[in-house]
Protein backbone atom coordinates (compact mmCIF):
# COMPACT_ATOMS: atom_id res chain seq x y z
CA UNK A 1 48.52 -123.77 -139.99
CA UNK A 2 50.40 -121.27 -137.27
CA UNK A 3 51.33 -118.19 -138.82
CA UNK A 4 53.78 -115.50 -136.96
CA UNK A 5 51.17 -112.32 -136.56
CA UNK A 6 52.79 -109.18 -138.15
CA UNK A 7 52.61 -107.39 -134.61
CA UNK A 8 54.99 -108.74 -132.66
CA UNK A 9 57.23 -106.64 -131.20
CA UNK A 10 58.85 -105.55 -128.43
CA UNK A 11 58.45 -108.03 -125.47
CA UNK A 12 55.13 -109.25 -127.26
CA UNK A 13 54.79 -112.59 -129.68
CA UNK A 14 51.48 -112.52 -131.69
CA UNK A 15 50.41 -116.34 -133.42
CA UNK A 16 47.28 -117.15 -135.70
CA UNK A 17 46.33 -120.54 -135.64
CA UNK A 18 43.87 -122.05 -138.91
CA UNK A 19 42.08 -124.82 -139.29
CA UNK A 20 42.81 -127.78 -136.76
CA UNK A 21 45.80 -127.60 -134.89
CA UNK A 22 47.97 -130.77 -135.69
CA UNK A 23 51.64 -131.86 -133.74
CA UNK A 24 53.66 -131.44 -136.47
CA UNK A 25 52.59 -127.74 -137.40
CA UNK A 26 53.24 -127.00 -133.59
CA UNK A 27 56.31 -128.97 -133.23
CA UNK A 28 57.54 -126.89 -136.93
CA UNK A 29 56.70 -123.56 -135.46
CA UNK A 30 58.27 -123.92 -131.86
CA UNK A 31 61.69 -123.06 -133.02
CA UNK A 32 60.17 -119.57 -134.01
CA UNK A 33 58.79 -118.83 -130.43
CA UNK A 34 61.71 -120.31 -128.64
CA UNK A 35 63.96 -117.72 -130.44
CA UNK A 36 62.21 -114.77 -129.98
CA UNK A 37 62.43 -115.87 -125.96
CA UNK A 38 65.97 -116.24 -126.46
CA UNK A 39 66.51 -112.28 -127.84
CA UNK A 40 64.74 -111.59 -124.58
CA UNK A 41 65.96 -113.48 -122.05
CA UNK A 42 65.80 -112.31 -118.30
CA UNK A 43 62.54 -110.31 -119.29
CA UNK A 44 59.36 -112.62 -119.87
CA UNK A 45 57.32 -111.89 -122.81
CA UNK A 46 53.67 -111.79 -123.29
CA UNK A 47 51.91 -114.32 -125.90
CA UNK A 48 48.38 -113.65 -127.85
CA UNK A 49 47.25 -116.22 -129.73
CA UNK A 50 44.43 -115.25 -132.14
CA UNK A 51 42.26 -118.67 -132.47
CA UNK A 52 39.29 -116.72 -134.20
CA UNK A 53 39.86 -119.37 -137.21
CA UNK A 54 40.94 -122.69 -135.27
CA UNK A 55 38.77 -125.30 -135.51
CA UNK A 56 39.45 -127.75 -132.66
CA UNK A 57 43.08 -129.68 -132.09
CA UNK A 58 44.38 -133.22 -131.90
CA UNK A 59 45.08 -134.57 -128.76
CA UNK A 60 48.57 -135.04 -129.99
CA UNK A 61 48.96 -130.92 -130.32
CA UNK A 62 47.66 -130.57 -126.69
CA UNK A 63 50.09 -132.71 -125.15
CA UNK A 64 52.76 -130.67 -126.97
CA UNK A 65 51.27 -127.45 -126.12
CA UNK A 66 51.51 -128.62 -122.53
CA UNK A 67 55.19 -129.52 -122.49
CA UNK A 68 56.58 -126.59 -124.65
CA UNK A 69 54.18 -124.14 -121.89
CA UNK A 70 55.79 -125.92 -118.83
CA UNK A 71 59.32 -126.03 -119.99
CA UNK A 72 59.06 -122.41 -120.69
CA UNK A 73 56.59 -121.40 -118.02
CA UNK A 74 59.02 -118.87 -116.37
CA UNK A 75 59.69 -117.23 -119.64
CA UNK A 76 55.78 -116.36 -120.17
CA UNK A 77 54.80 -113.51 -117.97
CA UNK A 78 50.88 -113.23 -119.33
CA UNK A 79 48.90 -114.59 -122.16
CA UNK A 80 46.38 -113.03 -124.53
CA UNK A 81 43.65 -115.91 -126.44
CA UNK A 82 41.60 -114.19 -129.04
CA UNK A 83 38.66 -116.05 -130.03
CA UNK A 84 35.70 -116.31 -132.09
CA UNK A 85 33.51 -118.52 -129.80
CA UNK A 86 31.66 -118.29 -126.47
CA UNK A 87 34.82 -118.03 -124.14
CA UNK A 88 33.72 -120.60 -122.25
CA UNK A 89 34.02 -123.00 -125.36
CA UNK A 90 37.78 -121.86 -125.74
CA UNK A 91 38.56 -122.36 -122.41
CA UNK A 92 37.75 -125.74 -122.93
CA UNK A 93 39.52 -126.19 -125.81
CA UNK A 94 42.81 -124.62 -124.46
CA UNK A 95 42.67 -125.67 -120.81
CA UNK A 96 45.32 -128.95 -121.17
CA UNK A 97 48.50 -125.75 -122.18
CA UNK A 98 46.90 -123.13 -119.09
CA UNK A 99 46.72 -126.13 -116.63
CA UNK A 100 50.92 -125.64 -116.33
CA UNK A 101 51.07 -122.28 -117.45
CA UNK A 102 52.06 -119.70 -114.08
CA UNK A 103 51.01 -116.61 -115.78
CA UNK A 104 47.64 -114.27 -116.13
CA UNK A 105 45.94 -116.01 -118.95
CA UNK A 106 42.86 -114.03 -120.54
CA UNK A 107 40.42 -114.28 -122.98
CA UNK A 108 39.68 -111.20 -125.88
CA UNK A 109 36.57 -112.27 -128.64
CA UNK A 110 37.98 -111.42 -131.70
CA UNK A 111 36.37 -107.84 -131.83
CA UNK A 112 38.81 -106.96 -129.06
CA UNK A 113 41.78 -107.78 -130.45
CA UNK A 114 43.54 -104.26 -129.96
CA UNK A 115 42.66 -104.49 -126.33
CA UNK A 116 44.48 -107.94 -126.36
CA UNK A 117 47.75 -106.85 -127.62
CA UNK A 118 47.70 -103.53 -125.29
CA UNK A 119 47.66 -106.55 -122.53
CA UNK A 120 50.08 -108.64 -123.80
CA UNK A 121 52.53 -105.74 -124.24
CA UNK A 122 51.65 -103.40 -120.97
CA UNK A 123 49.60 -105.32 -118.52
CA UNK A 124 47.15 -102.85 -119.04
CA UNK A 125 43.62 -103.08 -120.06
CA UNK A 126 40.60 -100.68 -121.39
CA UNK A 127 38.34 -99.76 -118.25
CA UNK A 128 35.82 -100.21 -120.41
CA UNK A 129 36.85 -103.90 -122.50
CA UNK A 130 35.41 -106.70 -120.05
CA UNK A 131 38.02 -108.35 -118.57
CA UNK A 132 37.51 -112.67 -118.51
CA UNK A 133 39.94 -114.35 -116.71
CA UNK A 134 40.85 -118.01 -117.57
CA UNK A 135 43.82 -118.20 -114.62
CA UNK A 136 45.01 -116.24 -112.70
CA UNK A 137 48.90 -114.94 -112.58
CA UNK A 138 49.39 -117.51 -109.96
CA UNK A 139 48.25 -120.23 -111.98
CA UNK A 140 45.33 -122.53 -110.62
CA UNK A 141 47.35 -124.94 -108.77
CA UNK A 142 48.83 -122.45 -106.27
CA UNK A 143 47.19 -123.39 -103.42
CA UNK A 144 46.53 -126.69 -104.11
CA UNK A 145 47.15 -129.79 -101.80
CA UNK A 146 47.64 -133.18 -103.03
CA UNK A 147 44.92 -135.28 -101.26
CA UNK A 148 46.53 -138.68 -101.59
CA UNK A 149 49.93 -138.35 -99.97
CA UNK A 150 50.62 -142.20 -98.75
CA UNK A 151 50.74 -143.69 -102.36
């Protein structure tokens, strides 16, 4: 289940995901993300997604995480992921949507959650909240050079 977190406002758009996250539940609750882009377009929003109660996804969900995040890539100007787990494990899990994603992507555990959404709606973050980075505003294929060019 992806519920619509009670917080979002301004040029931030909070989302809870429960349980495992299937196609159809992301495909159903696209429409909802895509409009609040629309009321703001020109000015790219900032995304947290609280996974502190998702266990796991289906491949399926991943692929469509990844298109929906590149066709709106220029629309997403940084990205908040609360979680429960080690970071590392999250990373893991999420790394298929970041891979396309060209904004600042970092991870909050769930205790942080305030400093998230400060993030996600100023850029800013607490000097004193650790700051783990799972890409960088460039995205991780900015400098990268395709090795095999004579295919």
């Amino acid at each position: 289940m992806i519920e619509r977190l009670k917080e979002t406002a301004g040029l931030a758009f909070g989302f809870k995901v429960v349980g495992k996250l299937l196609r159809e539940e992301l495909k159903a609750f696209e429409p909802q993300l895509e409009f609040f882009m629309q009321q703001h377009k020109g000015h790219p929003i900032g995304i947290l997604a609280d996974l502190t109660e998702m266990h796991g996804a289906e491949w399926k969900a991943r692929w469509e995480d990844m298109r929906f995040l590149q066709k709106h890539t220029s629309q997403i100007a940084r990205m908040a992921i609360v979680g429960a787990e080690r970071w590392e494990e999250i990373v893991n899990l999420i790394t298929t949507g970041v891979v396309v994603l060209q904004s600042e992507t970092l991870y909050f555990h769930s205790s942080e959650i305030q400093q998230a959404w400060r993030w996600v709606r100023t850029a800013k973050h607490a000097e004193d909240a650790p700051v783990r980075v799972i890409s960088p505003a460039t995205g991780i294929f900015k400098d990268y050079h395709p090795e095999f060019t004579d295919l």
